[in-house]
Protein backbone atom coordinates (compact mmCIF):
# COMPACT_ATOMS: atom_id res chain seq x y z
CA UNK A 1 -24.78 7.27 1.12
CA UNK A 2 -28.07 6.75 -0.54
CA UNK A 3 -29.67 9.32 1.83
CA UNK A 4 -27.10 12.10 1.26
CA UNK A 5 -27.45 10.93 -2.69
CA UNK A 6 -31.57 11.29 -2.08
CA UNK A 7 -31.05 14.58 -0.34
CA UNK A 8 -28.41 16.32 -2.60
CA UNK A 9 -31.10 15.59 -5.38
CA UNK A 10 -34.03 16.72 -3.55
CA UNK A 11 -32.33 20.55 -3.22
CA UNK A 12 -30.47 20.34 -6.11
CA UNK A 13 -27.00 20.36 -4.55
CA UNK A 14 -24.03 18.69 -5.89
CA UNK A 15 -23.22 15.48 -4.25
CA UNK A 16 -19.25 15.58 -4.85
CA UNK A 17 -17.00 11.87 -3.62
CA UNK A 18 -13.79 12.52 -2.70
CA UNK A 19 -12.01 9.13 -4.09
CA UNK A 20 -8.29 10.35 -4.34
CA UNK A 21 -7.86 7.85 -1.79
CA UNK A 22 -10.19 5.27 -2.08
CA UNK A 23 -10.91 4.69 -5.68
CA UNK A 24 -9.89 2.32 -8.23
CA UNK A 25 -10.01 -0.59 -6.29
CA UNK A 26 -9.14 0.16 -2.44
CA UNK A 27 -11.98 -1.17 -0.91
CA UNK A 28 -12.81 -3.89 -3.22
CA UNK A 29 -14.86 -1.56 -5.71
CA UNK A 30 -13.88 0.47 -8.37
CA UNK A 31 -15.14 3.07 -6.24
CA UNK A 32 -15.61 3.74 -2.74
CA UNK A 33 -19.54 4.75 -3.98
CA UNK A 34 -20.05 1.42 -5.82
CA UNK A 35 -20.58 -0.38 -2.59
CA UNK A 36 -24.21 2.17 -2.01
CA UNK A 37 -24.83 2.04 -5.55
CA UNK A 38 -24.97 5.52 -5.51
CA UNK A 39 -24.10 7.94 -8.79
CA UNK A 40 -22.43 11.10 -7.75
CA UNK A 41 -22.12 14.47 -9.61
CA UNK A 42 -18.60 14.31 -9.54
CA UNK A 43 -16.20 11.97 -8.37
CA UNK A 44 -12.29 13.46 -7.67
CA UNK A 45 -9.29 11.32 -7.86
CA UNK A 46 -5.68 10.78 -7.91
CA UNK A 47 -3.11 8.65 -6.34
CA UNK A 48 -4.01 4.81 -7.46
CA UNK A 49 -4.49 6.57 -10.96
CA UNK A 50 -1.53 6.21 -12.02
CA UNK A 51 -0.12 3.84 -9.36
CA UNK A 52 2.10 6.63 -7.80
CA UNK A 53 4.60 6.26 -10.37
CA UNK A 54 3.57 9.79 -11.71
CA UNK A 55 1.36 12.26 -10.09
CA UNK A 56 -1.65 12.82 -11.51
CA UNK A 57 -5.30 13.76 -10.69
CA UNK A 58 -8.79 14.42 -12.16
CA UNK A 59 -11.97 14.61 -11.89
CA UNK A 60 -15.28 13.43 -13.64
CA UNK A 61 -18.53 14.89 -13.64
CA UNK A 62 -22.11 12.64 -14.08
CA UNK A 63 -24.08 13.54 -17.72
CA UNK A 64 -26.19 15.69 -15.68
CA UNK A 65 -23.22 18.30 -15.74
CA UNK A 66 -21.86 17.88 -18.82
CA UNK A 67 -25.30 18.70 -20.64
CA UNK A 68 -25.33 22.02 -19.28
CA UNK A 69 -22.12 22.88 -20.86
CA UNK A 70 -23.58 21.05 -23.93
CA UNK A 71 -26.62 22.61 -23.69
CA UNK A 72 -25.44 26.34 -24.05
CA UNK A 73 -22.80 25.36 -26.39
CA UNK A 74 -20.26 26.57 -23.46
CA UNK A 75 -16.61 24.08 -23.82
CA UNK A 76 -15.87 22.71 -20.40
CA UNK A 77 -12.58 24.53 -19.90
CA UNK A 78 -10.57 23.17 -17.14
CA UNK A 79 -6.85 23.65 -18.58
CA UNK A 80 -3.83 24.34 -16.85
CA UNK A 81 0.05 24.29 -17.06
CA UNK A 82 -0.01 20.52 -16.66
CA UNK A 83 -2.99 19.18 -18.10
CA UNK A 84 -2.64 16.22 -20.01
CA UNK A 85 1.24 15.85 -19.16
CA UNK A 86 2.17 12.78 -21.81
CA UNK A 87 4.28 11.14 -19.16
CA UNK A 88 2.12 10.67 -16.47
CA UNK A 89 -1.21 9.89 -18.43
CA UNK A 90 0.96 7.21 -20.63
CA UNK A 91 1.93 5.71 -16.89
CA UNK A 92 -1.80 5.64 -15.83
CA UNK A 93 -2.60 3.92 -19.01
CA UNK A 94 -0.72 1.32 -18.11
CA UNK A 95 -1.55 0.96 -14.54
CA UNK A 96 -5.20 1.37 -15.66
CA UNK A 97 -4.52 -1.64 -17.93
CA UNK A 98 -2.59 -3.95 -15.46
CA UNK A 99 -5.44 -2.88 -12.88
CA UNK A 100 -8.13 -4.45 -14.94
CA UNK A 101 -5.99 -7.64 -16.34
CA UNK A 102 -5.13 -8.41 -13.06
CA UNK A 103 -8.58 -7.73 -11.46
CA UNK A 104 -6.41 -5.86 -8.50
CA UNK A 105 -9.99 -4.94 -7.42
CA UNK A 106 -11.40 -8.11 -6.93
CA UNK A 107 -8.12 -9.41 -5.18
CA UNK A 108 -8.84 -6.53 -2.91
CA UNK A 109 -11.89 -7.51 -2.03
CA UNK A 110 -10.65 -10.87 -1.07
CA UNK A 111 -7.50 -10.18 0.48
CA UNK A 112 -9.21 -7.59 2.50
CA UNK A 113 -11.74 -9.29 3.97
CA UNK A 114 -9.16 -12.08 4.69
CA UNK A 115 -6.88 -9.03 6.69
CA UNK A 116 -9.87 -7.94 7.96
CA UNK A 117 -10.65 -11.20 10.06
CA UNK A 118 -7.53 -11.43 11.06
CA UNK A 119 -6.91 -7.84 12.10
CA UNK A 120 -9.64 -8.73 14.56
CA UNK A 121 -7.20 -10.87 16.90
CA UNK A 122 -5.54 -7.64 17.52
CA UNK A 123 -8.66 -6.74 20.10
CA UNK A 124 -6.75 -9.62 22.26
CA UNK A 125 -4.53 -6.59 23.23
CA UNK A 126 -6.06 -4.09 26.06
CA UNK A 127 -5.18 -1.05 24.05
CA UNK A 128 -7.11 -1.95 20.74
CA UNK A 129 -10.56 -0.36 21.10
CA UNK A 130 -11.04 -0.81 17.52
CA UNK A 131 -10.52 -2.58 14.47
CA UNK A 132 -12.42 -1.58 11.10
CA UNK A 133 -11.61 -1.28 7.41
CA UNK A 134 -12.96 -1.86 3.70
CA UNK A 135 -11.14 -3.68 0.99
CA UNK A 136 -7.46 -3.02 1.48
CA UNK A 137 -8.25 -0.10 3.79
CA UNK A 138 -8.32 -0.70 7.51
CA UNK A 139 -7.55 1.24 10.40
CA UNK A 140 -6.52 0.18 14.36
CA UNK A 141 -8.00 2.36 17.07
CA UNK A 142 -5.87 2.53 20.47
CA UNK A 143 -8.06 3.59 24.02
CA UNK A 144 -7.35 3.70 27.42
CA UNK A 145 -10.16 2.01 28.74
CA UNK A 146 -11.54 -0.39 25.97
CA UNK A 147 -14.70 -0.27 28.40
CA UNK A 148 -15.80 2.87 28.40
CA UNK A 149 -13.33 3.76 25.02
CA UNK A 150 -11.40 6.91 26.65
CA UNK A 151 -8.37 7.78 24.42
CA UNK A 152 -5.36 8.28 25.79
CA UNK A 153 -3.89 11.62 26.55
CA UNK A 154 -2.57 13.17 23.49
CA UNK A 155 0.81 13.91 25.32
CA UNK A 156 1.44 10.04 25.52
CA UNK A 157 1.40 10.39 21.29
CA UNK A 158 0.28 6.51 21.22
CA UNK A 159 -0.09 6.06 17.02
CA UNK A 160 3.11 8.13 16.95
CA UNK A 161 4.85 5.47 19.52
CA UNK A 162 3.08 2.33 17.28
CA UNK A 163 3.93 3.48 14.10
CA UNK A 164 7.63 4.00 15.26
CA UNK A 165 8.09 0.49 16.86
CA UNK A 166 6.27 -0.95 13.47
CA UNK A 167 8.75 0.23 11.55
CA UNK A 168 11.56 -1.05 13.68
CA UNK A 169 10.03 -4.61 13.28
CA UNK A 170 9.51 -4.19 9.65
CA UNK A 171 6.35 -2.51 9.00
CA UNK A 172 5.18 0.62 7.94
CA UNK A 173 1.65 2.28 9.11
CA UNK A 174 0.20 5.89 8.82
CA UNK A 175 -0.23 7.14 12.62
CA UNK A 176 -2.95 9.63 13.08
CA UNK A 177 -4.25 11.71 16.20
CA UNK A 178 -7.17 13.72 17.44
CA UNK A 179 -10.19 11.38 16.03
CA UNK A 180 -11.87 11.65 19.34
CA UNK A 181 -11.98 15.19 19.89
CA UNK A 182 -9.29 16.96 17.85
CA UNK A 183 -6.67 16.35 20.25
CA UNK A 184 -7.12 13.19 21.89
CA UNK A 185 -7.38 9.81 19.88
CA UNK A 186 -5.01 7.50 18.43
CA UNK A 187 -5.32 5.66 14.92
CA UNK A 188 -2.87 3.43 12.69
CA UNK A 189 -4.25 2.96 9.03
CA UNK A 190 -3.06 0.56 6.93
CA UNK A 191 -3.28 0.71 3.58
CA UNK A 192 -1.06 -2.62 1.75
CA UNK A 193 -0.81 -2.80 -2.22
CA UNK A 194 -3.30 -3.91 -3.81
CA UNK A 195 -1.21 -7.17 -4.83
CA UNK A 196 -0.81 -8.46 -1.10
CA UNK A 197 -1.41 -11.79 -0.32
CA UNK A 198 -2.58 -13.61 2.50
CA UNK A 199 0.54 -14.83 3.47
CA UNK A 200 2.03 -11.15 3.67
CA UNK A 201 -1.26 -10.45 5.64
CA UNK A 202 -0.41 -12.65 7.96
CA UNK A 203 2.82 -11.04 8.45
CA UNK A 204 1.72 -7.80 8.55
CA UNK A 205 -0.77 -8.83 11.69
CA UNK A 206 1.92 -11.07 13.36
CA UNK A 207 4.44 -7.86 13.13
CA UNK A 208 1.13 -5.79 14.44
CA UNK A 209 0.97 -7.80 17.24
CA UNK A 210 4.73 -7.83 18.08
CA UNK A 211 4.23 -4.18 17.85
CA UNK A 212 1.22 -3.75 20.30
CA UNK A 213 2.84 -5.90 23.00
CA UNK A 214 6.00 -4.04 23.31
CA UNK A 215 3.97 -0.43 23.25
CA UNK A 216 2.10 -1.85 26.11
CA UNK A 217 4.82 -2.28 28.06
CA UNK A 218 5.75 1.79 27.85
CA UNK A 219 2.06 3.10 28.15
């Protein structure tokens, strides 16, 4: 990050972080950014915002930006039908509030590394190539060959068969496909609340590993 930060300034090009899904708090910073201590131009986001209990998005720009506007006495117009809607920006005010009196980042950051670890005893199972994540923000990569990492074939549909048998034991993932080579490669992200504790981490992995051991059985 501090390179593409360094380079975006070096040919004046905006350096533009997409946080809708990893700011305010997922990976154990307020931003995703924070942890390169890097300053973007603008910074978009959503979701955690408001806490999903109304939709809302937006987007802030660095000083740099604004002063232009300032500068030639131009107002930053950027209104639409929905802008400012009173109910969902009195919800985010709230969530904003618990956020910070319950330093939901910081448990984040602890929780996460906690899942983190022990996510890792999933790599006891043949099919786990990978395990990596960030705060509350992890993901479970499935191969063929954890030697030489080939993915299975995308007809097998392996996060689609995981995320199916997680649910029936309980838990709920986000399959994806096709991070190997647009087709072929299987991923399960998991992305808890915020509030989870280490005792519903553990159960989250034990239910993970119930999971894995009875897709191995049909791939």
């Amino acid at each position: 990050m501090p390179i593409v930060r360094e380079i975006c300034s070096r040919y004046d090009i905006f350096f533009i972080a997409d946080e809708v899904l990893t700011g305010f708090g997922r990976t154990g910073r307020r931003f995703a950014v924070n942890h390169w201590q890097v300053v973007p131009d603008m910074i978009t986001m959503a979701k955690s915002l408001s806490g999903g209990y109304a939709p809302l998005g937006a987007v802030a720009v660095s000083a740099r930006i604004r002063s232009v506007f300032e500068d030639k006495g131009v107002p930053f117009d950027h209104v639409f039908t929905y802008a400012a809607n009173p109910i969902s920006t009195a919800a985010a005010s709230e969530v904003l509030t618990i956020w910070e009196e319950e330093n939901l980042t910081g448990q984040a950051a602890r929780v996460g590394e906690y899942l983190l670890r022990q996510l890792g005893t999933l790599k006891e199972h043949p099919i786990v190539g990978d395990v990596r994540g960030l705060g509350l923000m992890a993901a479970v990569e499935f191969v063929q060959d954890r030697a030489t990492r080939q993915p299975f074939p995308a007809e097998k549909q392996v996060a689609k068969l995981v995320g199916k048998i997680a649910l029936q034991n309980g838990l709920i993932t986000y399959p994806g496909t096709g991070m190997a080579d647009g087709q072929r490669g299987d991923v399960v992200s998991l992305f808890p609340p915020l509030i989870l504790t280490t005792p519903q981490a553990d159960e989250l992995v034990a239910k993970l590993h119930a999971t894995l051991t009875e897709v191995e059985q049909l791939v």
